[in-house]
PDB file of N, CA and C in Angstrom:
ATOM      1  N   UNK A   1       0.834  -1.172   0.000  1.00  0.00           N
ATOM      2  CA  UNK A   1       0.000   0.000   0.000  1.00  0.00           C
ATOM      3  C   UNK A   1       0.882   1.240   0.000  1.00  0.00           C
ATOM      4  N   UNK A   2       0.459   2.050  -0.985  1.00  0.00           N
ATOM      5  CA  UNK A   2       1.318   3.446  -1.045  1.00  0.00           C
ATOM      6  C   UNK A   2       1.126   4.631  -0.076  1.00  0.00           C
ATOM      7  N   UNK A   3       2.102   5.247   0.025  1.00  0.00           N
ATOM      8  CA  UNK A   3       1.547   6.230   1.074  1.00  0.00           C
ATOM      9  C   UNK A   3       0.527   7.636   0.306  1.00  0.00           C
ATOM     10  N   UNK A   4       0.432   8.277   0.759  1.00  0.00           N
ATOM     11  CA  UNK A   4      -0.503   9.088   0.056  1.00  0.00           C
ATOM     12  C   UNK A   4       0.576  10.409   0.383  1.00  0.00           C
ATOM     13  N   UNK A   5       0.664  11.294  -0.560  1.00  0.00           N
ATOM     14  CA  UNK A   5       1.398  12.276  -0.662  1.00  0.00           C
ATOM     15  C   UNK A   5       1.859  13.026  -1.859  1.00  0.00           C
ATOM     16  N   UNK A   6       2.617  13.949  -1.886  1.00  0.00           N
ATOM     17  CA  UNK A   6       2.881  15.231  -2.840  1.00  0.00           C
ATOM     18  C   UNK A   6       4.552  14.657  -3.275  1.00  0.00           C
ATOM     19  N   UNK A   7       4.280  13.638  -3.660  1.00  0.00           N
ATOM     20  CA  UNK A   7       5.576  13.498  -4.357  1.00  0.00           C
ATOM     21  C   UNK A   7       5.864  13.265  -5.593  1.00  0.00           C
ATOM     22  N   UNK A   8       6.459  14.024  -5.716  1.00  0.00           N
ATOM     23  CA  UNK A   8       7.167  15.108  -7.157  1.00  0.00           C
ATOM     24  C   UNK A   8       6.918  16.901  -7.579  1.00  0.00           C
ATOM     25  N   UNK A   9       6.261  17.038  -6.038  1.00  0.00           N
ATOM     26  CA  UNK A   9       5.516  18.514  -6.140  1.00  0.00           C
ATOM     27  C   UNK A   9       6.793  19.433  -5.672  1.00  0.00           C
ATOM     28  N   UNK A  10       7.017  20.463  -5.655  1.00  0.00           N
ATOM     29  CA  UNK A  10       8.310  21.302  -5.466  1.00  0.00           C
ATOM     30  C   UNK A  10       7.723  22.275  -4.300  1.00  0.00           C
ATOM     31  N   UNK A  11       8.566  22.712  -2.873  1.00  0.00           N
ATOM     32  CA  UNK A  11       7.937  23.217  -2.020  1.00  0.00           C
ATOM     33  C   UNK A  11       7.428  24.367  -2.257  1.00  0.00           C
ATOM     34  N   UNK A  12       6.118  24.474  -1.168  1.00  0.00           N
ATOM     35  CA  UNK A  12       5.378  25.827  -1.186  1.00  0.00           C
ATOM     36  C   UNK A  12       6.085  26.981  -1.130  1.00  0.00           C
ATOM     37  N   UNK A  13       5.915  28.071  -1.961  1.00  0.00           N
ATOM     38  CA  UNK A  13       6.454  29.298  -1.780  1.00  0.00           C
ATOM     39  C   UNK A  13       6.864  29.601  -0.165  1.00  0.00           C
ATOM     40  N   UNK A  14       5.628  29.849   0.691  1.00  0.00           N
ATOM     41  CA  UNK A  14       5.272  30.206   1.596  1.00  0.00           C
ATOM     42  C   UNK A  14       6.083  29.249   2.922  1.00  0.00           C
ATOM     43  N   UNK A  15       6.450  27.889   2.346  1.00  0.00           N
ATOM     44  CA  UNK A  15       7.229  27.261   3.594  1.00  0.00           C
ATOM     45  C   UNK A  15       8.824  27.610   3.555  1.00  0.00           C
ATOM     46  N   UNK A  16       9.329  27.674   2.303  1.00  0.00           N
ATOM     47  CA  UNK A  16      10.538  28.741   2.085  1.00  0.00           C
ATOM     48  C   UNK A  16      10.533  30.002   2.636  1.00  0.00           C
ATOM     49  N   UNK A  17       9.458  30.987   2.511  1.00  0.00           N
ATOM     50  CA  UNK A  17       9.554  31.756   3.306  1.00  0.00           C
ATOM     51  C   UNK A  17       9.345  31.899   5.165  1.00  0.00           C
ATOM     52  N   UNK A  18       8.949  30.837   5.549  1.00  0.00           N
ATOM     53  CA  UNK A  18       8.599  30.471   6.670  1.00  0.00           C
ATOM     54  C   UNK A  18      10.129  30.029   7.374  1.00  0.00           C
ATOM     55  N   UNK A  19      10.831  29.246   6.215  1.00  0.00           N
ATOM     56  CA  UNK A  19      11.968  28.351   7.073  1.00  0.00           C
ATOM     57  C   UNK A  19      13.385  30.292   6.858  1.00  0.00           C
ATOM     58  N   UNK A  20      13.211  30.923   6.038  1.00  0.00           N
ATOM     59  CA  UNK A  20      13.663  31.886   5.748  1.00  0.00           C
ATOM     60  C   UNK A  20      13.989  33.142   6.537  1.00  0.00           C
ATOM     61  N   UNK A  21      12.999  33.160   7.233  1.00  0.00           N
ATOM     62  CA  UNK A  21      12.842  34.515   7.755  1.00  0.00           C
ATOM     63  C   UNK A  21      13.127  34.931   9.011  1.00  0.00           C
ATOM     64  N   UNK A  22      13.430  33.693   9.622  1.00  0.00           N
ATOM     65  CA  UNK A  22      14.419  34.315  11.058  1.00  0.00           C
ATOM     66  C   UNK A  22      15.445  34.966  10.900  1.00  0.00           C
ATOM     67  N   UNK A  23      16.266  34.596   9.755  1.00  0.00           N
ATOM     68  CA  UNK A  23      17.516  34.917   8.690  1.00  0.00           C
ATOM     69  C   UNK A  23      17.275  36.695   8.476  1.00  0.00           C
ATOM     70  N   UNK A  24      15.909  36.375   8.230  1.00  0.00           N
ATOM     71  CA  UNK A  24      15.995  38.213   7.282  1.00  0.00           C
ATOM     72  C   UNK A  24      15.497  39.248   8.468  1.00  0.00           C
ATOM     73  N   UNK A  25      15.136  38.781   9.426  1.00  0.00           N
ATOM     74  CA  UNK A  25      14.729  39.079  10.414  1.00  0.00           C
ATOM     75  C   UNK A  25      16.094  40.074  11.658  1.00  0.00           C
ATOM     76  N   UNK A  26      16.717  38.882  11.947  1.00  0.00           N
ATOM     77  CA  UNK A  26      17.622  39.063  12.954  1.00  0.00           C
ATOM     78  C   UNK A  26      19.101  38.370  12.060  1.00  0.00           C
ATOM     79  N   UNK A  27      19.276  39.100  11.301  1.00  0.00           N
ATOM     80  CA  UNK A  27      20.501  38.423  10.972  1.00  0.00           C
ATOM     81  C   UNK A  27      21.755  38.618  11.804  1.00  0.00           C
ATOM     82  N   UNK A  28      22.658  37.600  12.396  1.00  0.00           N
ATOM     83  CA  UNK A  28      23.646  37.406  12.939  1.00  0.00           C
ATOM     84  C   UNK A  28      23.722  37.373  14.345  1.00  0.00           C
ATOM     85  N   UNK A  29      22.038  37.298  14.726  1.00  0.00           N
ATOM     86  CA  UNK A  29      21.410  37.075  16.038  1.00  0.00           C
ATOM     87  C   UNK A  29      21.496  35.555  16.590  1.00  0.00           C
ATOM     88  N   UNK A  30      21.778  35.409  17.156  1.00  0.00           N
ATOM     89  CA  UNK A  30      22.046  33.588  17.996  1.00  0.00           C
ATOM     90  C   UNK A  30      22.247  33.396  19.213  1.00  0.00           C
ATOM     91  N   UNK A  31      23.378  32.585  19.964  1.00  0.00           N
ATOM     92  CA  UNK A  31      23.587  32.222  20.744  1.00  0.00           C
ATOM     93  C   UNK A  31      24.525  33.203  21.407  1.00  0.00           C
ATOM     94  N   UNK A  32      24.492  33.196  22.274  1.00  0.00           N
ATOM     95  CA  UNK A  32      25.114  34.634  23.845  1.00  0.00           C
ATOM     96  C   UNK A  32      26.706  34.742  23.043  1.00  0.00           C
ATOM     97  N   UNK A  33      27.122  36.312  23.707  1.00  0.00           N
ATOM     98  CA  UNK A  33      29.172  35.734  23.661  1.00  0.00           C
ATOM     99  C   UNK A  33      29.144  34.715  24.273  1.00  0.00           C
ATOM    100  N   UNK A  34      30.571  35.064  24.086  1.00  0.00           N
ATOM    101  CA  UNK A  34      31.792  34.160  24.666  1.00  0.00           C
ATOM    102  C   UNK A  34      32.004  32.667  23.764  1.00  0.00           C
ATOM    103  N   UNK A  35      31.855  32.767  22.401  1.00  0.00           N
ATOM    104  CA  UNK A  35      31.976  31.613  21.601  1.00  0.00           C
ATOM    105  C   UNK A  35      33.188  31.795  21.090  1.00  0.00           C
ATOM    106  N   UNK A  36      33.571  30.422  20.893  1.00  0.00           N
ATOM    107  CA  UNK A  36      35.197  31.069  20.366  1.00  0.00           C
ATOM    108  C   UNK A  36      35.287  31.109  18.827  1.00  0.00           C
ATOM    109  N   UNK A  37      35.818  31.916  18.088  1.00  0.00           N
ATOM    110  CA  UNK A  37      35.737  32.606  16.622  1.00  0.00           C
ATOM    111  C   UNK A  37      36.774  32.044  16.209  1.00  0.00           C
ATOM    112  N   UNK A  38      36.411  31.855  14.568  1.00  0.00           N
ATOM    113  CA  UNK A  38      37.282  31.401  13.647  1.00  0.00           C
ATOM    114  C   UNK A  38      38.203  32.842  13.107  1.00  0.00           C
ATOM    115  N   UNK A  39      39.209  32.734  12.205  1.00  0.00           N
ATOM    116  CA  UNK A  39      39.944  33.824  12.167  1.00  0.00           C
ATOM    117  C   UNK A  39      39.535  34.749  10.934  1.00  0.00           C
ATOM    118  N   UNK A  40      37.920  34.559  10.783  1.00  0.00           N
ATOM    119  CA  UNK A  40      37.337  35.402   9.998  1.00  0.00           C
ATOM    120  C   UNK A  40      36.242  36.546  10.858  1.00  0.00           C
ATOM    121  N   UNK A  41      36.619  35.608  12.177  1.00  0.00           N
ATOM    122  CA  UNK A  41      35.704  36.606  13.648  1.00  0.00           C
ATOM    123  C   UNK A  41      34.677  35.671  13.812  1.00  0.00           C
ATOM    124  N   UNK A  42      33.972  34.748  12.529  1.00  0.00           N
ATOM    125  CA  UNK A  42      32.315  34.550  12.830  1.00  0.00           C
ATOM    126  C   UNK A  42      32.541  33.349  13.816  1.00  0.00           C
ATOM    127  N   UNK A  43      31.802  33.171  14.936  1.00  0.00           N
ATOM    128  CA  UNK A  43      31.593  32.171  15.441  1.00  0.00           C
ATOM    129  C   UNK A  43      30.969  30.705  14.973  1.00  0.00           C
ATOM    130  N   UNK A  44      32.324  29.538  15.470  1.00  0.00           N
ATOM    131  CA  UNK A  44      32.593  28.241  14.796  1.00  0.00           C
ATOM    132  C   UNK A  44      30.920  27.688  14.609  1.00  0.00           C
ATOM    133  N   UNK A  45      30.129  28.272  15.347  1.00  0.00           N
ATOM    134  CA  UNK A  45      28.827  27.406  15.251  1.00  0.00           C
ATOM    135  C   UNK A  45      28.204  27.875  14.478  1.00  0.00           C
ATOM    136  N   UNK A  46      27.884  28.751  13.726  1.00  0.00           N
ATOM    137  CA  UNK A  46      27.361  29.815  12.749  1.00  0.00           C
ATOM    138  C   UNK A  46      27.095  28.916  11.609  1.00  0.00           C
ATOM    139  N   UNK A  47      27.867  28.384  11.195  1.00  0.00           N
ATOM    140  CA  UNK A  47      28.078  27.013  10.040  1.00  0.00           C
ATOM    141  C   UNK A  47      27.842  25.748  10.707  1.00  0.00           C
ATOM    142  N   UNK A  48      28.280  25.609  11.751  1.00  0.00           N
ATOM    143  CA  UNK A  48      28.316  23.694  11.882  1.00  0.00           C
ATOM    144  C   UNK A  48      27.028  23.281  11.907  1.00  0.00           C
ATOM    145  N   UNK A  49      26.071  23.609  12.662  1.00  0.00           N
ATOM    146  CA  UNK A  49      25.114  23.711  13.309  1.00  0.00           C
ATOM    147  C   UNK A  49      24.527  23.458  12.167  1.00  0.00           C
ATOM    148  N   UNK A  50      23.862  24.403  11.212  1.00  0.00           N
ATOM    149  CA  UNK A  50      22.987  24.488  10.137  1.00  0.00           C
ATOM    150  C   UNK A  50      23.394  23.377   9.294  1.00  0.00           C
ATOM    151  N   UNK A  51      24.433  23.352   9.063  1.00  0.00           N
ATOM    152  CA  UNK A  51      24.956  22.352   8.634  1.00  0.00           C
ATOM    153  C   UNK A  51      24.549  20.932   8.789  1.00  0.00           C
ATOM    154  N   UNK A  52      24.524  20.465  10.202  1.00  0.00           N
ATOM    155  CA  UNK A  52      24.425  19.487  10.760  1.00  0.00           C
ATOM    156  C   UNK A  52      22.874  18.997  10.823  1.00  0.00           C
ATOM    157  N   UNK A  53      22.065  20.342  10.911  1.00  0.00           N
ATOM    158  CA  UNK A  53      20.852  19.483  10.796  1.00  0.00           C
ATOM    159  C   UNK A  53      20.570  19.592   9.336  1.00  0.00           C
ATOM    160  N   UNK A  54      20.889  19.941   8.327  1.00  0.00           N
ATOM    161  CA  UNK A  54      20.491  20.209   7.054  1.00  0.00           C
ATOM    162  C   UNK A  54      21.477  18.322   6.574  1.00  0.00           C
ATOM    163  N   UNK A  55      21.992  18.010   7.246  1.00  0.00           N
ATOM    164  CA  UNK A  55      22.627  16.413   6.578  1.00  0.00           C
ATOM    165  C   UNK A  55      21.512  15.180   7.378  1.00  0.00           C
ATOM    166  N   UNK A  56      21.704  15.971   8.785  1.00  0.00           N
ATOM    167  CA  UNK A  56      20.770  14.818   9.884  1.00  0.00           C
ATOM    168  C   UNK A  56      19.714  14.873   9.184  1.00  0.00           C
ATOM    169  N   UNK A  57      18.610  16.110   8.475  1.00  0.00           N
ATOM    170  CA  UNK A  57      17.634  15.996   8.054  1.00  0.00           C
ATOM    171  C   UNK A  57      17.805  14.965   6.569  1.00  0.00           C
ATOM    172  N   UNK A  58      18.625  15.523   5.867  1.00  0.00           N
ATOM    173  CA  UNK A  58      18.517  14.531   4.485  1.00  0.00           C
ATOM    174  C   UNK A  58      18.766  12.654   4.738  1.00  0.00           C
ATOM    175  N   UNK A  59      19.372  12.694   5.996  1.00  0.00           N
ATOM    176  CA  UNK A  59      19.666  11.032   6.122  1.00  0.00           C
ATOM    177  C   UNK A  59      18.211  10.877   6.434  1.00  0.00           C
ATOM    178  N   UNK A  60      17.617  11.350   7.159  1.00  0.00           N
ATOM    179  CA  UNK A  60      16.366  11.307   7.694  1.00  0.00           C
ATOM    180  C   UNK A  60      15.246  10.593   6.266  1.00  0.00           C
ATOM    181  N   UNK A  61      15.529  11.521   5.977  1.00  0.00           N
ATOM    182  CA  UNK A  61      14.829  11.885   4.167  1.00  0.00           C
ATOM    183  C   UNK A  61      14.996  10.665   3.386  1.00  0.00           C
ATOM    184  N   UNK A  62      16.193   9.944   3.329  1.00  0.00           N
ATOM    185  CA  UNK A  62      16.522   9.019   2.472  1.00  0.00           C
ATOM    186  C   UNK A  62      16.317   8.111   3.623  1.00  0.00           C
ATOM    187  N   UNK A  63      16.601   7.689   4.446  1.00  0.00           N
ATOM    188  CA  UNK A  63      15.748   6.472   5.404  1.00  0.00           C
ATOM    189  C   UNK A  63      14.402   6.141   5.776  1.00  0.00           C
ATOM    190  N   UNK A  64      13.780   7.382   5.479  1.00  0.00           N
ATOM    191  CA  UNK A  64      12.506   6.489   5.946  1.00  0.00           C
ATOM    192  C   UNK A  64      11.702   5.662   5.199  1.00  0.00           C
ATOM    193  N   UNK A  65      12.617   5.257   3.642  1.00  0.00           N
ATOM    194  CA  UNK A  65      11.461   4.322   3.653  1.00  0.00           C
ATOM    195  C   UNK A  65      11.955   2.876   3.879  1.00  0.00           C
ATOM    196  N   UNK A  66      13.235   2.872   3.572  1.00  0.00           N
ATOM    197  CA  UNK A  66      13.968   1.435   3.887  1.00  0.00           C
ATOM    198  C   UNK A  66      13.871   0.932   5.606  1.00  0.00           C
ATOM    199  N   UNK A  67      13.918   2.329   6.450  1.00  0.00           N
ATOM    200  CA  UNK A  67      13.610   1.817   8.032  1.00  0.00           C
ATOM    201  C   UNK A  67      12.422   1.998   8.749  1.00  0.00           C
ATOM    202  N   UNK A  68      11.453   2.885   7.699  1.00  0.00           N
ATOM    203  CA  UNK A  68      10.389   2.785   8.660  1.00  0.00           C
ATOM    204  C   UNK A  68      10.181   4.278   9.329  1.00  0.00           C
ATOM    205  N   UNK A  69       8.839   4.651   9.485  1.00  0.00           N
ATOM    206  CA  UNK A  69       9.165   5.901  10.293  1.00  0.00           C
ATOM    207  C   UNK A  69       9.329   5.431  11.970  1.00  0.00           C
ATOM    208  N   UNK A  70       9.209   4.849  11.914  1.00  0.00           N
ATOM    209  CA  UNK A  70       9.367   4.852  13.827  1.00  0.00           C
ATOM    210  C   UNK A  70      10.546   5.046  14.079  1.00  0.00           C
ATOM    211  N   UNK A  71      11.386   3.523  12.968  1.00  0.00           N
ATOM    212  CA  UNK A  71      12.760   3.494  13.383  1.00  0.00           C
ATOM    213  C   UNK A  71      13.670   4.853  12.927  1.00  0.00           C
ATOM    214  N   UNK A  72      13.434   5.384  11.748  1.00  0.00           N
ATOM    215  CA  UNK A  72      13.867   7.038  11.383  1.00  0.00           C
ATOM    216  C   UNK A  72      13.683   8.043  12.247  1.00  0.00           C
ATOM    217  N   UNK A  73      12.423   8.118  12.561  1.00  0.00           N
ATOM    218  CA  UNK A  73      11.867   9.120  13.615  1.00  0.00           C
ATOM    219  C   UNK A  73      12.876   9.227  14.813  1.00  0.00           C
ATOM    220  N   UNK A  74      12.971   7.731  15.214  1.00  0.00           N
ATOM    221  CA  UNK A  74      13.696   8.167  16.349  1.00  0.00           C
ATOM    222  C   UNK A  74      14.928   7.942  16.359  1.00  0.00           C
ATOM    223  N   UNK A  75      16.145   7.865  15.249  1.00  0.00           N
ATOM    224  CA  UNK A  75      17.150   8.022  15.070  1.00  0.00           C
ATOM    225  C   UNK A  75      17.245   9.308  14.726  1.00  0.00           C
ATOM    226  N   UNK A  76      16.273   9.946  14.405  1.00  0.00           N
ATOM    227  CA  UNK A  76      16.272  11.562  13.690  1.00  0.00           C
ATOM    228  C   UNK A  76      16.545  12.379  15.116  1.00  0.00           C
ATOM    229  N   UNK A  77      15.816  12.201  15.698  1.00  0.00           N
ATOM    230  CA  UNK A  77      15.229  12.974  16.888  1.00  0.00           C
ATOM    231  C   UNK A  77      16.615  12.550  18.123  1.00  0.00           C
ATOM    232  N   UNK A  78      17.093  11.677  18.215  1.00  0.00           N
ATOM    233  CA  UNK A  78      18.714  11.180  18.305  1.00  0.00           C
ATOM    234  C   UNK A  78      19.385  11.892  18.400  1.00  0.00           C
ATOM    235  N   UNK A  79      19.745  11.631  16.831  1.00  0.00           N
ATOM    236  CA  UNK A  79      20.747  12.477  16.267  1.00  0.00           C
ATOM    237  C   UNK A  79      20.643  14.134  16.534  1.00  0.00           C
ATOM    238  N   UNK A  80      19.367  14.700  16.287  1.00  0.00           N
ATOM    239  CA  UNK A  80      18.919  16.112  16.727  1.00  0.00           C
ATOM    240  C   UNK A  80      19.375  16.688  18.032  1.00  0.00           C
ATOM    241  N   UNK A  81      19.600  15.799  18.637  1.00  0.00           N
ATOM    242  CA  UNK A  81      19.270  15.878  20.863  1.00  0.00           C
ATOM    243  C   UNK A  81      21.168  15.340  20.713  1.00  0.00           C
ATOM    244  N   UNK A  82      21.157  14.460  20.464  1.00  0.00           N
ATOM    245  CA  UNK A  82      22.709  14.021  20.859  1.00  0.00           C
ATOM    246  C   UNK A  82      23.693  15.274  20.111  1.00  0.00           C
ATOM    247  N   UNK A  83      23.621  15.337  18.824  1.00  0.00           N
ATOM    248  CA  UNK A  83      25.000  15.953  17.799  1.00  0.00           C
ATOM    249  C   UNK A  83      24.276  17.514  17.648  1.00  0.00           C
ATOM    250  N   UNK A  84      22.809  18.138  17.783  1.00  0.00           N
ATOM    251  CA  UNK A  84      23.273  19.025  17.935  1.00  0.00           C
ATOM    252  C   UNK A  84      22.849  19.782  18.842  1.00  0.00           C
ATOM    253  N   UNK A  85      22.025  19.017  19.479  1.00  0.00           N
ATOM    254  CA  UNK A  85      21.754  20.406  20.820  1.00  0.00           C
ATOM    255  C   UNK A  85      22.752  20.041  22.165  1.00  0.00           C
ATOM    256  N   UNK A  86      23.583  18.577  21.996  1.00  0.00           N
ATOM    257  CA  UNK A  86      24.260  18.494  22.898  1.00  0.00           C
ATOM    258  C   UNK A  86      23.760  17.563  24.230  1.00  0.00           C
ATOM    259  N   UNK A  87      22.933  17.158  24.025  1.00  0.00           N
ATOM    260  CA  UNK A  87      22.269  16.444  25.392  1.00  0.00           C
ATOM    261  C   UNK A  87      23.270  15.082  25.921  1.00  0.00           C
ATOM    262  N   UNK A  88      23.203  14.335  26.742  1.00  0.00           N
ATOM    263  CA  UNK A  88      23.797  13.376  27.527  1.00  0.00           C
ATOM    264  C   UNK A  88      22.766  12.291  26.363  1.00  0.00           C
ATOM    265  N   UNK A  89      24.097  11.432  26.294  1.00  0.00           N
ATOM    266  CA  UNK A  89      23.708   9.926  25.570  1.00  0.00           C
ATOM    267  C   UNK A  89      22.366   9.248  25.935  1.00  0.00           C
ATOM    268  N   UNK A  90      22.403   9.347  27.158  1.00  0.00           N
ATOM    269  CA  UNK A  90      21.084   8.577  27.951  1.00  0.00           C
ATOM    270  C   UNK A  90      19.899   9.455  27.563  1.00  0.00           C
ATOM    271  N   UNK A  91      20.376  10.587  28.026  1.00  0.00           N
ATOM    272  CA  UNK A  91      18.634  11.480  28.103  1.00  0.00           C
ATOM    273  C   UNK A  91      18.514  11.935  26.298  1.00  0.00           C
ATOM    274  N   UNK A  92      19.075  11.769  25.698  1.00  0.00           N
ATOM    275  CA  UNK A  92      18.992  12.087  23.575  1.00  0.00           C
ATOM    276  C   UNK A  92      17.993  10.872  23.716  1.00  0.00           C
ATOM    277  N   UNK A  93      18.658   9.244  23.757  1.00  0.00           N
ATOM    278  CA  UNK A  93      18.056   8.066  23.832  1.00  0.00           C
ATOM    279  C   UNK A  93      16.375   8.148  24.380  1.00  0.00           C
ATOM    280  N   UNK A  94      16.456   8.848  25.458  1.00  0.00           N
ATOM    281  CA  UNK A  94      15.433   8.771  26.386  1.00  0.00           C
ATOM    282  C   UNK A  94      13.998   9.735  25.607  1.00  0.00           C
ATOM    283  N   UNK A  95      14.548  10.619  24.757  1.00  0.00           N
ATOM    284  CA  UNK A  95      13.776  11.563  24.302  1.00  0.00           C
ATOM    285  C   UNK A  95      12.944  11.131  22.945  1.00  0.00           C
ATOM    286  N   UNK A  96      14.870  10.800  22.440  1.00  0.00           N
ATOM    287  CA  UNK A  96      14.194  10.195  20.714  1.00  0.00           C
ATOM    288  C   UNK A  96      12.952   8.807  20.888  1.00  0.00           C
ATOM    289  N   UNK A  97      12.816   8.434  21.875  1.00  0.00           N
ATOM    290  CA  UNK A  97      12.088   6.489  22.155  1.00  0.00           C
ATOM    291  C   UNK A  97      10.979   7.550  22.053  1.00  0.00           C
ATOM    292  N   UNK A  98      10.816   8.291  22.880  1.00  0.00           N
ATOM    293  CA  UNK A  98       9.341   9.181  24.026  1.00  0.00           C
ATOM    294  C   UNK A  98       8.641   9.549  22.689  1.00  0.00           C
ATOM    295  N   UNK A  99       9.713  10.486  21.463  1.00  0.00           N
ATOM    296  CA  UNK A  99       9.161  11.274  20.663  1.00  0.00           C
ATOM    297  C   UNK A  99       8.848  10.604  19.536  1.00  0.00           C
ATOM    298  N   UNK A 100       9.904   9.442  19.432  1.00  0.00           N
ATOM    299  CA  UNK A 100       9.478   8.683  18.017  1.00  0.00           C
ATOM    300  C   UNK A 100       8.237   7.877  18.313  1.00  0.00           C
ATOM    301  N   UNK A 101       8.022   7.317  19.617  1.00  0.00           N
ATOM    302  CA  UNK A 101       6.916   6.155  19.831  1.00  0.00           C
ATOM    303  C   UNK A 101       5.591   6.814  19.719  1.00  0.00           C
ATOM    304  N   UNK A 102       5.951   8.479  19.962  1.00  0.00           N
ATOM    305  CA  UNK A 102       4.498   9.054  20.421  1.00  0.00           C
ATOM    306  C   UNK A 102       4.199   9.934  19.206  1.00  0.00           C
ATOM    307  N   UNK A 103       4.941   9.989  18.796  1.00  0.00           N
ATOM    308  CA  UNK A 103       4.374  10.561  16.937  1.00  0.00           C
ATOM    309  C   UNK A 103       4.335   9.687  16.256  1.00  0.00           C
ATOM    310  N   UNK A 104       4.490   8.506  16.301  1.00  0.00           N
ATOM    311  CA  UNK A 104       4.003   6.994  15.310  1.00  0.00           C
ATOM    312  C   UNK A 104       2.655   7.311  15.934  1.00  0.00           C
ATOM    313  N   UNK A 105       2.388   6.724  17.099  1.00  0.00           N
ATOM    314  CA  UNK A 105       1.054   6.891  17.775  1.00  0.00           C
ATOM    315  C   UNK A 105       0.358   7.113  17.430  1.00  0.00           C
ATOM    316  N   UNK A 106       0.540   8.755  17.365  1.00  0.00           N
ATOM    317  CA  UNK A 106      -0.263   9.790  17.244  1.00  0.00           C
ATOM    318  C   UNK A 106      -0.695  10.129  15.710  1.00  0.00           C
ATOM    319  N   UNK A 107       0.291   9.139  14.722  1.00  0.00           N
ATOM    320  CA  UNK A 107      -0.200   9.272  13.375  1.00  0.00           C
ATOM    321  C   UNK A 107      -1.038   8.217  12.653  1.00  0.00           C
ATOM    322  N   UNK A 108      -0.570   7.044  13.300  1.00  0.00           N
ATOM    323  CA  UNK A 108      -0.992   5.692  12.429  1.00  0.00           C
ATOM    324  C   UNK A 108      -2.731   5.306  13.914  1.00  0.00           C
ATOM    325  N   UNK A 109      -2.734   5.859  14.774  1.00  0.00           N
ATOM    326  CA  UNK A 109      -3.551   5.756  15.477  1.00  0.00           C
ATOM    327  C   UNK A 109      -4.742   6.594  16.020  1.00  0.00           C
ATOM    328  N   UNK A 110      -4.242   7.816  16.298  1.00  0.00           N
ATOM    329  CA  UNK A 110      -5.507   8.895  16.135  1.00  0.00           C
ATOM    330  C   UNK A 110      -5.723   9.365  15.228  1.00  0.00           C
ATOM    331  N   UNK A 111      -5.092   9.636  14.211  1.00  0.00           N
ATOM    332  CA  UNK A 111      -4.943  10.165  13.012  1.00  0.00           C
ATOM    333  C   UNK A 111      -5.030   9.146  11.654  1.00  0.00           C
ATOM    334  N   UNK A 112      -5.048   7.680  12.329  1.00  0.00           N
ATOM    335  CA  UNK A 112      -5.090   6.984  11.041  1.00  0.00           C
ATOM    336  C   UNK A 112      -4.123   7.512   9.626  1.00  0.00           C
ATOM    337  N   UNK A 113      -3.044   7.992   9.937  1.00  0.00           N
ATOM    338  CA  UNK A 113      -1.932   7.874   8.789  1.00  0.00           C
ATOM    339  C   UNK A 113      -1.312   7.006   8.293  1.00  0.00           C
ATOM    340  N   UNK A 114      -1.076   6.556   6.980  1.00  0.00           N
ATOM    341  CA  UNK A 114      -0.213   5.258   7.002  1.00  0.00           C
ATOM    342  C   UNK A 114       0.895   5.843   6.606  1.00  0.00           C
ATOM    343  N   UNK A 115       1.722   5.101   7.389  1.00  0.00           N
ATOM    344  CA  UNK A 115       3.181   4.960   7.609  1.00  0.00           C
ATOM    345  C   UNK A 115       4.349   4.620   7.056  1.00  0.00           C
ATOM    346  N   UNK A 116       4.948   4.762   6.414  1.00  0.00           N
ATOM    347  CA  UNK A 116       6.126   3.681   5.945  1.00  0.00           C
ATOM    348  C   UNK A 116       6.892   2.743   7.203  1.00  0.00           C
ATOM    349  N   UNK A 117       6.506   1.752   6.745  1.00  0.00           N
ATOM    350  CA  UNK A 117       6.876   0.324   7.619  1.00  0.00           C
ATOM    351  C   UNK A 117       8.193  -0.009   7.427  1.00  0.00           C
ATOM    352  N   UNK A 118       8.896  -0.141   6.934  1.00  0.00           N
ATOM    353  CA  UNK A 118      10.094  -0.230   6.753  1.00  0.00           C
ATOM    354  C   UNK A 118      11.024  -1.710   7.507  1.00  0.00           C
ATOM    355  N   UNK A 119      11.503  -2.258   7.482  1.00  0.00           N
ATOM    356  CA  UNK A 119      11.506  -2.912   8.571  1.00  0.00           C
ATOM    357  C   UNK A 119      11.389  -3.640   9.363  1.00  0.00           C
ATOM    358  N   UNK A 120      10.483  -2.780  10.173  1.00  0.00           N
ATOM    359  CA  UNK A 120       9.283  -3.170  11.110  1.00  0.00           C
ATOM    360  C   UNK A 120       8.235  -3.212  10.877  1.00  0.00           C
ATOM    361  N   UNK A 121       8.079  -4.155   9.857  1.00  0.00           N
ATOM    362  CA  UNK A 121       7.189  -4.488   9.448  1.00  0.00           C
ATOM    363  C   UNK A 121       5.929  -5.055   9.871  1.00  0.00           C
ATOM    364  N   UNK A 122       5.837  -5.395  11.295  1.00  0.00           N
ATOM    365  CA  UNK A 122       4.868  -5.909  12.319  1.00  0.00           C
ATOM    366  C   UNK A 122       3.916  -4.810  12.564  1.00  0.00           C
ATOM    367  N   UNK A 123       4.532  -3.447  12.870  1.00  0.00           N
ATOM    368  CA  UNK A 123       4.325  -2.593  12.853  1.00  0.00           C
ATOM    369  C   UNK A 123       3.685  -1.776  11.816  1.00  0.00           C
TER     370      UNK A 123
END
């Protein structure tokens, strides 16, 4: 069974401008001093960061259909909590289970969404 969705459609104007506009907003606004600067001045996180979820998101992207959203979901949400907001191994683990189990849930069960199974196929 296929999933139902907009694929091959090119994103909404309006969600580009949505993901956009903190940018045009507050540019060069972020995180407090005291970061330590590369020898162009900008602070090392300025790049990594965006960076990091713009790859975590595309693995994301290309896994879910071979693993499944549960198992993606909560390697996504992982990876998000562990590599870039920094959290302790245990409590990333503890978050991604909470968030991936409860947005499967909340899609294939109150919401009746179907899912990509991946996998877990029991599921």
């Amino acid at each position: 069974m296929e999933c139902a969705g907009a694929r091959g459609f090119p994103p909404h104007p309006l969600d580009l401008a949505l993901q956009l506009w903190p940018g045009v907003v507050c540019p060069g606004r972020g995180k407090g001093g005291g970061e330590a600067t590369t020898e162009s001045g900008r602070a090392s996180w300025e790049i990594r960061d965006p960076l990091q979820i713009v790859g975590i998101t595309a693995a994301f992207i290309f896994l879910l259909e071979p693993l499944g959203y549960l198992l993606a979901s909560a390697l996504f949400t992982f990876a998000l909590f562990f590599l870039v907001s920094r959290y302790r191994m245990w409590i990333a683990a503890a978050l991604a289970v909470t968030f991936g189990a409860g947005s499967w849930i909340f899609f294939t069960k109150v919401l009746s969404t179907p899912l990509p199974q991946g996998v877990l196929w029991m599921f």
